[in-house]
PDB file of N, CA and C in Angstrom:
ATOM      1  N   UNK A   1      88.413  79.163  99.161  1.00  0.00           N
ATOM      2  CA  UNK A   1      88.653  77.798  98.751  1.00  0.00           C
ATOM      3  C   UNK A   1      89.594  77.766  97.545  1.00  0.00           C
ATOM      4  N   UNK A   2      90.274  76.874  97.597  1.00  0.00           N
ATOM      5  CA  UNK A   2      91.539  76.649  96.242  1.00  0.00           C
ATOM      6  C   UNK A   2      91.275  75.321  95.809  1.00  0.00           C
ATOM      7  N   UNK A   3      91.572  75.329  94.990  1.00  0.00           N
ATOM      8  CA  UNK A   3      91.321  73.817  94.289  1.00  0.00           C
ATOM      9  C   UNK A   3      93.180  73.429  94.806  1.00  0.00           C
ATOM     10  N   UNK A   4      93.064  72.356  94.897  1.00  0.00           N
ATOM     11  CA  UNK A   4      94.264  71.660  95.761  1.00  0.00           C
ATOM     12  C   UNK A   4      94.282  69.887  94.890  1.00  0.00           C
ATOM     13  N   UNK A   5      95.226  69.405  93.941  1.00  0.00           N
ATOM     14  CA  UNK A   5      95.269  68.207  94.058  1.00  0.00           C
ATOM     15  C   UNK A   5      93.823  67.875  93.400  1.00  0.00           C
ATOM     16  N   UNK A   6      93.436  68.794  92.484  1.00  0.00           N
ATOM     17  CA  UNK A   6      92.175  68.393  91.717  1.00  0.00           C
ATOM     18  C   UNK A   6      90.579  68.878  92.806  1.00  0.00           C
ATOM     19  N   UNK A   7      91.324  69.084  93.702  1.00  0.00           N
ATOM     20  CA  UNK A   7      89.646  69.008  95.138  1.00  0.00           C
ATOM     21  C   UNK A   7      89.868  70.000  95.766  1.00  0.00           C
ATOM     22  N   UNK A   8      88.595  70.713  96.006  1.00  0.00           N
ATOM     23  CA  UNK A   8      88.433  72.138  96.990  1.00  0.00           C
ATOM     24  C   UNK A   8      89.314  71.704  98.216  1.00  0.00           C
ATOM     25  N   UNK A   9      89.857  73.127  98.732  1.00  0.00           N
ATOM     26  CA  UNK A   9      90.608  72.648 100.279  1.00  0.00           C
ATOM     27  C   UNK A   9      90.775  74.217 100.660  1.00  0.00           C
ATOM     28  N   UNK A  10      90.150  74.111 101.831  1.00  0.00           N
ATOM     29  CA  UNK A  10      90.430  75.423 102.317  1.00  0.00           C
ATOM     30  C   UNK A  10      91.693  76.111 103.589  1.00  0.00           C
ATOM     31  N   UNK A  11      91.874  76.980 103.444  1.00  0.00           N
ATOM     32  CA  UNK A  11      92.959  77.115 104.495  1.00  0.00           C
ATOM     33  C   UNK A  11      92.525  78.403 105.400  1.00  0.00           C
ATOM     34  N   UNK A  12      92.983  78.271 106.436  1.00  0.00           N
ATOM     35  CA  UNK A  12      92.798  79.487 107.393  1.00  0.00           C
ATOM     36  C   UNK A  12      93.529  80.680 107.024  1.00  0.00           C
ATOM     37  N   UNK A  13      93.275  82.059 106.796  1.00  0.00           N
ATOM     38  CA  UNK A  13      93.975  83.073 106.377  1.00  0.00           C
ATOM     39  C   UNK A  13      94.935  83.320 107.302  1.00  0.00           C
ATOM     40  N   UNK A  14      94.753  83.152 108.752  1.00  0.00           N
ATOM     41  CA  UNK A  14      95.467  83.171 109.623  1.00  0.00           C
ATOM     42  C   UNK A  14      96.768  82.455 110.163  1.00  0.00           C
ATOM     43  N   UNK A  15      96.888  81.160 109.301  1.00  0.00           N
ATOM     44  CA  UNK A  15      97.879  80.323 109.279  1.00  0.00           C
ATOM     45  C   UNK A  15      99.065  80.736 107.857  1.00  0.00           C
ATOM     46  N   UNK A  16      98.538  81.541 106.806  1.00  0.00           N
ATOM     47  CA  UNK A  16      98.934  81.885 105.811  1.00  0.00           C
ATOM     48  C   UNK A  16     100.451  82.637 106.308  1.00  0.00           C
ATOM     49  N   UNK A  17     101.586  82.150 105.496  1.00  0.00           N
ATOM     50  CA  UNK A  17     103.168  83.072 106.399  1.00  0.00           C
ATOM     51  C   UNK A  17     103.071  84.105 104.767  1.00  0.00           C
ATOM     52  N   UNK A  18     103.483  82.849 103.997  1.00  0.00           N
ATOM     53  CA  UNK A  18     103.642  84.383 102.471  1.00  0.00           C
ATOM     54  C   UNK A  18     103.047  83.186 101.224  1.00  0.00           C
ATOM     55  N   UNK A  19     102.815  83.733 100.468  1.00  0.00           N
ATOM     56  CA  UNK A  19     102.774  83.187  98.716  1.00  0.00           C
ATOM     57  C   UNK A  19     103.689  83.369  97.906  1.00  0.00           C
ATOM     58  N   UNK A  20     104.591  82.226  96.890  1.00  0.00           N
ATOM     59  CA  UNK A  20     104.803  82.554  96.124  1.00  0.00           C
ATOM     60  C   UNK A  20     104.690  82.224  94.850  1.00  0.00           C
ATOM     61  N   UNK A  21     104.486  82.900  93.689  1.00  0.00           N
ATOM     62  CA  UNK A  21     104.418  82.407  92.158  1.00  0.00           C
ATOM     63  C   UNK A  21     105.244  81.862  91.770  1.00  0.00           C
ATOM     64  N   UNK A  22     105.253  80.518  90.906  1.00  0.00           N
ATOM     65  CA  UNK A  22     106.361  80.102  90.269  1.00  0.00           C
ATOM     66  C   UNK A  22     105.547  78.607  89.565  1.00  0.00           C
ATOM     67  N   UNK A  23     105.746  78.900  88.177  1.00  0.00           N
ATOM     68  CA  UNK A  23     105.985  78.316  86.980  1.00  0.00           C
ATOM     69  C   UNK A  23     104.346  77.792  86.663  1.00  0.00           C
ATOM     70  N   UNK A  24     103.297  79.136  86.599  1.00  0.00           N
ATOM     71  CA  UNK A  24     102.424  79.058  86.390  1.00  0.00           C
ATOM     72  C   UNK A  24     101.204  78.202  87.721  1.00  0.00           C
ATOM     73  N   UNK A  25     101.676  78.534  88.711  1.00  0.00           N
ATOM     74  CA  UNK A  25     101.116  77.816  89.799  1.00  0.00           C
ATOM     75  C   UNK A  25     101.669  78.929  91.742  1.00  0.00           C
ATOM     76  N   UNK A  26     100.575  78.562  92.379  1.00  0.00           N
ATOM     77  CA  UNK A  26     101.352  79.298  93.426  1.00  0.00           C
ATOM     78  C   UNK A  26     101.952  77.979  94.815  1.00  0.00           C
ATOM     79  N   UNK A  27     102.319  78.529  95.529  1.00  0.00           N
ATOM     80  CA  UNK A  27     103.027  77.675  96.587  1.00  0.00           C
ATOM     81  C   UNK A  27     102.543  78.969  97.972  1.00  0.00           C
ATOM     82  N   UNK A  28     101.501  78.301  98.737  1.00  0.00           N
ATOM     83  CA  UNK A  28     101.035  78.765 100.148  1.00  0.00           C
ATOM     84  C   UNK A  28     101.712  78.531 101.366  1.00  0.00           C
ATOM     85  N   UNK A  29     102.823  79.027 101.773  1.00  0.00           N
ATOM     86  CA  UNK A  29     103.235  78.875 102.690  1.00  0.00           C
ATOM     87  C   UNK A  29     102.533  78.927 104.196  1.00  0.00           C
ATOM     88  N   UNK A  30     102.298  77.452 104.851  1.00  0.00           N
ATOM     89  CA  UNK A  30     101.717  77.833 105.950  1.00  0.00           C
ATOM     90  C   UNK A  30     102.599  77.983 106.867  1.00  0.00           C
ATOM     91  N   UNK A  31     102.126  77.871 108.465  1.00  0.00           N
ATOM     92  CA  UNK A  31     103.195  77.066 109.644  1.00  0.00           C
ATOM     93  C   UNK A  31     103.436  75.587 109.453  1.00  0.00           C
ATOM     94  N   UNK A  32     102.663  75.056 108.996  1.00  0.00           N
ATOM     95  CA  UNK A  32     102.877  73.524 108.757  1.00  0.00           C
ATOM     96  C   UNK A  32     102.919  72.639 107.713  1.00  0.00           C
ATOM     97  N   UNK A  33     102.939  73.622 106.287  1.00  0.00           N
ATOM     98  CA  UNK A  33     103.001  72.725 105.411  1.00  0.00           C
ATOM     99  C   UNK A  33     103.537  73.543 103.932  1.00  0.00           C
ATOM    100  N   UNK A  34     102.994  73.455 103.017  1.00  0.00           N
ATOM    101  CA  UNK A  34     103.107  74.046 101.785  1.00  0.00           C
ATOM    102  C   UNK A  34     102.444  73.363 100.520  1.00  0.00           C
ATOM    103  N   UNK A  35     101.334  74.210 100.194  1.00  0.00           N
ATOM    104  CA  UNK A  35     100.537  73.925  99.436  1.00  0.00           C
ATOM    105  C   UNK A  35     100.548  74.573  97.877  1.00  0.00           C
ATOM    106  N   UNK A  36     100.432  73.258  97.015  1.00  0.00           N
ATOM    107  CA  UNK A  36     100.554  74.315  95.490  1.00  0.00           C
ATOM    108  C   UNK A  36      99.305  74.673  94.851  1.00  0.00           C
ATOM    109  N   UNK A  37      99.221  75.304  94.279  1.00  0.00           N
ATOM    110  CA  UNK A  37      97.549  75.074  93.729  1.00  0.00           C
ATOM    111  C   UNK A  37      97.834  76.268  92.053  1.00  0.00           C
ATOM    112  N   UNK A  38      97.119  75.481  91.166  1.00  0.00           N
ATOM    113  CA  UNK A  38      97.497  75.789  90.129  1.00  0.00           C
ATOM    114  C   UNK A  38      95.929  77.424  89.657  1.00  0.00           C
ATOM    115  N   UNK A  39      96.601  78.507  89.860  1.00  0.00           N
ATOM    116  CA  UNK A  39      95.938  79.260  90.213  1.00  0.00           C
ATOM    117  C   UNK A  39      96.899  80.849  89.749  1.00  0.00           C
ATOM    118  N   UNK A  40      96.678  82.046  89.668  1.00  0.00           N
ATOM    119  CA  UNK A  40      97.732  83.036  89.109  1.00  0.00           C
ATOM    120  C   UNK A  40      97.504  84.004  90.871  1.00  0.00           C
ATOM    121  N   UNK A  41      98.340  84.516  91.006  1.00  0.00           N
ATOM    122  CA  UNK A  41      99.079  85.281  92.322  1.00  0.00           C
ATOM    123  C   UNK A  41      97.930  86.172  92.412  1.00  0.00           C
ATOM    124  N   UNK A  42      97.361  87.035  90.955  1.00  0.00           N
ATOM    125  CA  UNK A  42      96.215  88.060  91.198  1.00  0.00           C
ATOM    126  C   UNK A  42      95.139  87.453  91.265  1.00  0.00           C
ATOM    127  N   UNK A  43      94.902  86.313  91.385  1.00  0.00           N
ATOM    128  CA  UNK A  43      93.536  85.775  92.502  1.00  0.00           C
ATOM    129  C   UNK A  43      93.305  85.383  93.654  1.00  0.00           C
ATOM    130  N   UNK A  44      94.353  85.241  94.093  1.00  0.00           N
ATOM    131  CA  UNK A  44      94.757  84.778  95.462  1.00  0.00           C
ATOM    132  C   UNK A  44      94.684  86.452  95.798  1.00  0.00           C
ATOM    133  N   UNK A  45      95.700  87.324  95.674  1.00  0.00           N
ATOM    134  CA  UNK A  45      95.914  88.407  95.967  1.00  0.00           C
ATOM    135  C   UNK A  45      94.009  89.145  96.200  1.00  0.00           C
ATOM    136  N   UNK A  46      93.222  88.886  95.228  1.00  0.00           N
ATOM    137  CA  UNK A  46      91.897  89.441  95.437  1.00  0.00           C
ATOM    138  C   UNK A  46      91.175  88.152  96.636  1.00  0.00           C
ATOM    139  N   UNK A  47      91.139  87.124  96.902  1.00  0.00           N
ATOM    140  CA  UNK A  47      90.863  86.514  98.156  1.00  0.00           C
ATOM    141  C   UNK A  47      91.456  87.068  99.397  1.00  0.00           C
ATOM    142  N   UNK A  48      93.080  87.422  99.146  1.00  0.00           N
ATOM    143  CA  UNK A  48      93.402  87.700 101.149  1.00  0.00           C
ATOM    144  C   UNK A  48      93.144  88.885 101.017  1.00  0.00           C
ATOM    145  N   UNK A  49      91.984  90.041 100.748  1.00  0.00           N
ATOM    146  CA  UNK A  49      91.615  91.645 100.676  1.00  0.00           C
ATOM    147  C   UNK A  49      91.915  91.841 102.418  1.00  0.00           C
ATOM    148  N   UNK A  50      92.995  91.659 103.161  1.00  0.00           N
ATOM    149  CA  UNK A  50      93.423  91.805 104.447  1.00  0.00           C
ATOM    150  C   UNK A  50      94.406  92.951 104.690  1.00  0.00           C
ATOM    151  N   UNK A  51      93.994  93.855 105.558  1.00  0.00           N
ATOM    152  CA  UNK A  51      95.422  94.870 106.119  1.00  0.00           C
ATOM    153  C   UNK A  51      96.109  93.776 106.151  1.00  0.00           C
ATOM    154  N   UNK A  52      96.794  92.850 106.653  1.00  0.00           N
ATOM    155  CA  UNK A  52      98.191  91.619 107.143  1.00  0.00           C
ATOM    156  C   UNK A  52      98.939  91.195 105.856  1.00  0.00           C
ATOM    157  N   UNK A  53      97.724  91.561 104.475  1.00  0.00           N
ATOM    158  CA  UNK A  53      98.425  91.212 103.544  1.00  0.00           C
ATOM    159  C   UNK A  53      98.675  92.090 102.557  1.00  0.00           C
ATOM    160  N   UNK A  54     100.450  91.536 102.299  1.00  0.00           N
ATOM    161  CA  UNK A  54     100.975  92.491 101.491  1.00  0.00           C
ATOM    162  C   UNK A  54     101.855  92.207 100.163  1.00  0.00           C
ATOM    163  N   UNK A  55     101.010  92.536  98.854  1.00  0.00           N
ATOM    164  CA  UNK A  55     101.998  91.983  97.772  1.00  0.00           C
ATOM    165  C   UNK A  55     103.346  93.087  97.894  1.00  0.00           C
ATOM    166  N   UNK A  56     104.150  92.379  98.167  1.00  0.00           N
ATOM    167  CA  UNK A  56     105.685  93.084  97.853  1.00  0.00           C
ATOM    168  C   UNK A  56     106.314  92.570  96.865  1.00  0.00           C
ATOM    169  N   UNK A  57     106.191  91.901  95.944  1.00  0.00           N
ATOM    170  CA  UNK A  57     106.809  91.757  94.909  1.00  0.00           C
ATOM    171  C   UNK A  57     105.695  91.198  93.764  1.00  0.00           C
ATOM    172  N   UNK A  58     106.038  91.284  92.255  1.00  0.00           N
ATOM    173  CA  UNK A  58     105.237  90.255  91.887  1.00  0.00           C
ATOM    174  C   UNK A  58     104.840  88.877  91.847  1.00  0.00           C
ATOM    175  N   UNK A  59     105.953  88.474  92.608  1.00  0.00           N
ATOM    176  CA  UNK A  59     106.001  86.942  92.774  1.00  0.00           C
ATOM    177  C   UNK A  59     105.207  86.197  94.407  1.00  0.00           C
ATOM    178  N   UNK A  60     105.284  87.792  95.272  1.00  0.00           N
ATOM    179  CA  UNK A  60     105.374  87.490  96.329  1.00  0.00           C
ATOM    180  C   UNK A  60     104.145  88.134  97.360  1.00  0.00           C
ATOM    181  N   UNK A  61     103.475  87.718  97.808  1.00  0.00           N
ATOM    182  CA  UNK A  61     102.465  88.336  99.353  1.00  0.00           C
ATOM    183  C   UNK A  61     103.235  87.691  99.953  1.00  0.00           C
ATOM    184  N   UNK A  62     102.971  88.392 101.257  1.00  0.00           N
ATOM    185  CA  UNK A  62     103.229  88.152 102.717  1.00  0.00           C
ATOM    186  C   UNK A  62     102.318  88.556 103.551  1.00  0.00           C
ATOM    187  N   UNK A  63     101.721  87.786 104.716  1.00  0.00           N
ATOM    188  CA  UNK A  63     100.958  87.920 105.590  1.00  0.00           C
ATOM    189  C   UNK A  63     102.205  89.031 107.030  1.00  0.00           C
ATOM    190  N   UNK A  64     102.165  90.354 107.134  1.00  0.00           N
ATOM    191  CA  UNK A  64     102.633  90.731 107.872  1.00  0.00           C
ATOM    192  C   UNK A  64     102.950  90.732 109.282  1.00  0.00           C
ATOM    193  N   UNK A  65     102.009  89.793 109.699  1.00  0.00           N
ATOM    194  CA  UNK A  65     102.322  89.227 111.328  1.00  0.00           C
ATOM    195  C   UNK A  65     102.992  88.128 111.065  1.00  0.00           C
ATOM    196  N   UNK A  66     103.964  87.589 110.057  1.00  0.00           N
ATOM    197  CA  UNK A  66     104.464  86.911 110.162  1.00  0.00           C
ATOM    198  C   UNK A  66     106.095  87.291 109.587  1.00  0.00           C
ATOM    199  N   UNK A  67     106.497  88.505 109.494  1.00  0.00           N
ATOM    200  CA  UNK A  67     107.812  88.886 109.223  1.00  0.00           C
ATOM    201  C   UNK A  67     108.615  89.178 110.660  1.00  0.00           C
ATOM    202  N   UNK A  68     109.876  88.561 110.298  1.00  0.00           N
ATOM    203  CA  UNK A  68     110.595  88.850 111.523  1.00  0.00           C
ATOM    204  C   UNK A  68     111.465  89.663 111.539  1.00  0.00           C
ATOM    205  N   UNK A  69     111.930  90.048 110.295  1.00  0.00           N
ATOM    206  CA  UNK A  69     113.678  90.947 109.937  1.00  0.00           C
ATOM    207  C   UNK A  69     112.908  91.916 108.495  1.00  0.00           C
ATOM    208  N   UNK A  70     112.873  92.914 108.329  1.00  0.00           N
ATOM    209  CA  UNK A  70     112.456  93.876 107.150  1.00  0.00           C
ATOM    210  C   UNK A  70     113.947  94.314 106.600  1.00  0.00           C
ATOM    211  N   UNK A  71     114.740  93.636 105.904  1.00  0.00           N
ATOM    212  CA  UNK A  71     115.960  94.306 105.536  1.00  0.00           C
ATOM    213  C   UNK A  71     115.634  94.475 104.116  1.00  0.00           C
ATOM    214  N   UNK A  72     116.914  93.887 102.973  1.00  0.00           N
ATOM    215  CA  UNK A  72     117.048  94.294 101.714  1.00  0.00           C
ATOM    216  C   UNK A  72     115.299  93.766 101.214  1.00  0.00           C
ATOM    217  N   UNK A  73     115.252  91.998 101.787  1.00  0.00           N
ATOM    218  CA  UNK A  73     114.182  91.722 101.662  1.00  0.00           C
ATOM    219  C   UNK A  73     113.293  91.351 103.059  1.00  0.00           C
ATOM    220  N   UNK A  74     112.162  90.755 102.918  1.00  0.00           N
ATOM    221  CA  UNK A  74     111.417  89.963 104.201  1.00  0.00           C
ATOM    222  C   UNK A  74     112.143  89.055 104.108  1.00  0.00           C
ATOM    223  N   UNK A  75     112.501  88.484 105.791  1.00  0.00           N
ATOM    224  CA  UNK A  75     112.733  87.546 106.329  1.00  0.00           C
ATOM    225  C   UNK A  75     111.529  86.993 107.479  1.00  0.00           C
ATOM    226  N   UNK A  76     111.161  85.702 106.695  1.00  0.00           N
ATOM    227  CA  UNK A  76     109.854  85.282 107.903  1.00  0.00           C
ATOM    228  C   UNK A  76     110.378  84.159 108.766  1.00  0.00           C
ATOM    229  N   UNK A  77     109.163  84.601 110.012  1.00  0.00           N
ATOM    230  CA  UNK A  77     109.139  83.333 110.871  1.00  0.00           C
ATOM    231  C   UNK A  77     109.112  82.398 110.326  1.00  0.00           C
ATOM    232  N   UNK A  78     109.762  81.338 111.043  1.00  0.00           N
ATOM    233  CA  UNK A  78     109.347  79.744 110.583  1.00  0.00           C
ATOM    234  C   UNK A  78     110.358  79.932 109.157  1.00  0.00           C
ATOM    235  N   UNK A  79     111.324  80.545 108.632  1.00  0.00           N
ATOM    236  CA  UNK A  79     112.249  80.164 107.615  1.00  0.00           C
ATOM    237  C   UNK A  79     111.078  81.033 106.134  1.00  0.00           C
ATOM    238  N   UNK A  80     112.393  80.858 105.175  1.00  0.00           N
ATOM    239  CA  UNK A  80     111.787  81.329 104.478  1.00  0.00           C
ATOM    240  C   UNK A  80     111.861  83.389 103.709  1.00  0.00           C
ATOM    241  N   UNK A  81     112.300  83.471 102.713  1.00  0.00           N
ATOM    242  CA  UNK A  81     112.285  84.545 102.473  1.00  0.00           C
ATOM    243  C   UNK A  81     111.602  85.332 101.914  1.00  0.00           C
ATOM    244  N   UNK A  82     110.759  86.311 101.353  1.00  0.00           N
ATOM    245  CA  UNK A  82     110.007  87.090 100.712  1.00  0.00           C
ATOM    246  C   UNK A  82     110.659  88.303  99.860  1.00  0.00           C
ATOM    247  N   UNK A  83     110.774  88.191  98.676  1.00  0.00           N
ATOM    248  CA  UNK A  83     111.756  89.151  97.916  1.00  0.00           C
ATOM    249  C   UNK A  83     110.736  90.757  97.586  1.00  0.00           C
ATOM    250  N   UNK A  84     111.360  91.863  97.913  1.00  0.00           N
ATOM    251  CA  UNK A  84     110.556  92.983  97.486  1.00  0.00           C
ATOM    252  C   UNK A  84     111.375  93.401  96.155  1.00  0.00           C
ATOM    253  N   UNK A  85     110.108  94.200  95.831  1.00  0.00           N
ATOM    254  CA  UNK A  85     109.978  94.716  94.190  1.00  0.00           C
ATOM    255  C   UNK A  85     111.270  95.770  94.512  1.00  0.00           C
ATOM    256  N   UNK A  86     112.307  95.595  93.742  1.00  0.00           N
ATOM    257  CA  UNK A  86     113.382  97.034  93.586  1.00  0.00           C
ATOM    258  C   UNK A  86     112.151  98.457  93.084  1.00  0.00           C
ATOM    259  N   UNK A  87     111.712  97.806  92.602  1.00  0.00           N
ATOM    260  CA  UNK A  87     110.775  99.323  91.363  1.00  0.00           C
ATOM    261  C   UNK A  87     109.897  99.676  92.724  1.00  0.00           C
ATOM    262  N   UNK A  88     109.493  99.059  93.788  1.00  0.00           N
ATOM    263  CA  UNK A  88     108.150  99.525  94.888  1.00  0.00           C
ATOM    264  C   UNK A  88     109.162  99.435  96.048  1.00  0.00           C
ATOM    265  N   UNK A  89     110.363  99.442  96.170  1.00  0.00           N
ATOM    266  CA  UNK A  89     110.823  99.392  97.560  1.00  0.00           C
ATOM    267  C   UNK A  89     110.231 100.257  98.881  1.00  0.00           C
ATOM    268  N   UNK A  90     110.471 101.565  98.055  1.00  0.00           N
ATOM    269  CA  UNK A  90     110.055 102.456  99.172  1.00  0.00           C
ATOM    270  C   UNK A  90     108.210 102.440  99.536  1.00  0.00           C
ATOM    271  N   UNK A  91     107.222 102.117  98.672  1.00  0.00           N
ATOM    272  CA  UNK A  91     105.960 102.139  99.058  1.00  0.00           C
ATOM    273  C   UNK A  91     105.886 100.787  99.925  1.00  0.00           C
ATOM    274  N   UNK A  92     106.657  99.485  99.718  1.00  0.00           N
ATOM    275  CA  UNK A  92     105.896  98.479 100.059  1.00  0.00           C
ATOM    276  C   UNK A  92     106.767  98.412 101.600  1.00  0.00           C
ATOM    277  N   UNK A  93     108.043  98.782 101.769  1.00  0.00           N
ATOM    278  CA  UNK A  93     108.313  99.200 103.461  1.00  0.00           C
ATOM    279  C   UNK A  93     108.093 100.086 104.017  1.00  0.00           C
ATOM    280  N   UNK A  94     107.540 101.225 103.212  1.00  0.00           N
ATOM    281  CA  UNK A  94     106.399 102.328 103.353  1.00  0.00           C
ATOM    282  C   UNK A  94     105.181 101.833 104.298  1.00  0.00           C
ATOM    283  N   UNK A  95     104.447 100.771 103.741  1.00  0.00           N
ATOM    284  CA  UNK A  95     102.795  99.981 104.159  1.00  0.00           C
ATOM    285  C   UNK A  95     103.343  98.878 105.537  1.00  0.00           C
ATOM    286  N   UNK A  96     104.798  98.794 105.523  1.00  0.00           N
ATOM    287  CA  UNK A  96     104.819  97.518 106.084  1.00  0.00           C
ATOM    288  C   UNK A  96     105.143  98.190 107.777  1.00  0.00           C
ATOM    289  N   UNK A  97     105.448  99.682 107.539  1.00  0.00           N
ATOM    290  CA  UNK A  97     106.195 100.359 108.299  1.00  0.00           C
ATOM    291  C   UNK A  97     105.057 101.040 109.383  1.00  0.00           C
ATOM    292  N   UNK A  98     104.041 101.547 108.490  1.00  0.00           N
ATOM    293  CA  UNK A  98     102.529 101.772 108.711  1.00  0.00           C
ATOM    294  C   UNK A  98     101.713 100.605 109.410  1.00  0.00           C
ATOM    295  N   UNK A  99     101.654  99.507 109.194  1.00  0.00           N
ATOM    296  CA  UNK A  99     101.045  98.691 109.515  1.00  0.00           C
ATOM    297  C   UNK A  99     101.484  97.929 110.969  1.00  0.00           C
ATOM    298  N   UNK A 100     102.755  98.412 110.868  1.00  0.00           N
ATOM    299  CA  UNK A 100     103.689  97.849 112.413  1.00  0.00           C
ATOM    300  C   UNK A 100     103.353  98.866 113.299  1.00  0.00           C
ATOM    301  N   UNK A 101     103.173  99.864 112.961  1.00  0.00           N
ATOM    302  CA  UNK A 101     103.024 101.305 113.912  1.00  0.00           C
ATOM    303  C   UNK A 101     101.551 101.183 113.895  1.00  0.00           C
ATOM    304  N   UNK A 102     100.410 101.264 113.165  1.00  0.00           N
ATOM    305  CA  UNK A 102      99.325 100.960 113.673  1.00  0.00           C
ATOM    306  C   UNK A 102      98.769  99.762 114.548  1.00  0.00           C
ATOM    307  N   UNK A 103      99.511  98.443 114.455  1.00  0.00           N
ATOM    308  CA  UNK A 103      99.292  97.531 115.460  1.00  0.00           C
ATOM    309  C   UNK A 103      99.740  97.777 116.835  1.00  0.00           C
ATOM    310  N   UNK A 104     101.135  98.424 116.690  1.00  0.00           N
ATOM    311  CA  UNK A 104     101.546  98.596 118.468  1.00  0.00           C
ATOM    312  C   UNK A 104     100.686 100.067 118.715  1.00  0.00           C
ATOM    313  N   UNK A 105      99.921 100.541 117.739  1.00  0.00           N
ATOM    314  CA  UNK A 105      98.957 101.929 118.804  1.00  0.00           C
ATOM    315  C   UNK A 105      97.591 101.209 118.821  1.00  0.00           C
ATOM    316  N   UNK A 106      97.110 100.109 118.570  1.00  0.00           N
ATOM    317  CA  UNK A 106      96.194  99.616 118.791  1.00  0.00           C
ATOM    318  C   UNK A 106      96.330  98.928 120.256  1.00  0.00           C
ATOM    319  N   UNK A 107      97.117  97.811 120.028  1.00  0.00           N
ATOM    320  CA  UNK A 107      97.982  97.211 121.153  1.00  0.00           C
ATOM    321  C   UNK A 107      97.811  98.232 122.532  1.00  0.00           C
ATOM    322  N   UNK A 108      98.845  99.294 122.246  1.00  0.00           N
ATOM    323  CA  UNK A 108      98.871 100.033 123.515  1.00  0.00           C
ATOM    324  C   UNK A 108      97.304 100.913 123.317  1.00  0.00           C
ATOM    325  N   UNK A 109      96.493 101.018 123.254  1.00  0.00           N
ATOM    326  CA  UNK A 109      94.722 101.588 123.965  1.00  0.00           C
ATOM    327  C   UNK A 109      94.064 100.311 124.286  1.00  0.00           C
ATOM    328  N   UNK A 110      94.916  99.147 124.323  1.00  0.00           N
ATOM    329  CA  UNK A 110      93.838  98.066 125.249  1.00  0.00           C
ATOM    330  C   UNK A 110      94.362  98.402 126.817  1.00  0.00           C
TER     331      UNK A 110
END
């Protein structure tokens, strides 16, 4: 639950694309909307405790079933960019690289 607009409001983790920090408040990117909630990135970050989620920057999580292009930075579905840490490049497309290869060997033993 996040406080939203003064009032609890909850969101589905599953609708979640990325988070980002900015100017003492975060911005929840869903599929359908965008929510601010005045809150710091490392509490949110301890709510989505999800393999899908991945802080790549300090400003930034991303829910990983929702990246479409892994270049300099994330590029997500539905618009929208996700900037990675220069200082963590290699660990955080390291996890992201891991996490794509463990879904398609899950995928393929159904």
């Amino acid at each position: 639950m996040l406080i939203v607009d003064r009032k609890r409001r909850g969101i589905k983790l599953c609708d979640i694309r990325y988070v980002e920090a900015c100017n003492k408040q975060i911005i929840i990117y869903t599929q359908d909307e965008k929510v601010s909630s005045y809150t710091t990135i490392e509490k949110l970050e301890k709510l989505l405790n999800l393999p899908s989620f991945l802080r790549c920057h300090r400003s930034y999580i991303v829910n990983m079933d929702y990246i479409e292009k892994a270049k300099r930075d994330f590029v997500m579905r539905g618009g929208g960019t996700a900037y990675i840490s220069h200082t963590n490049q290699w660990k955080v497309r390291n996890a992201y690289h891991n996490y794509v290869t463990n879904l398609t060997r899950d995928e393929s033993l159904r």
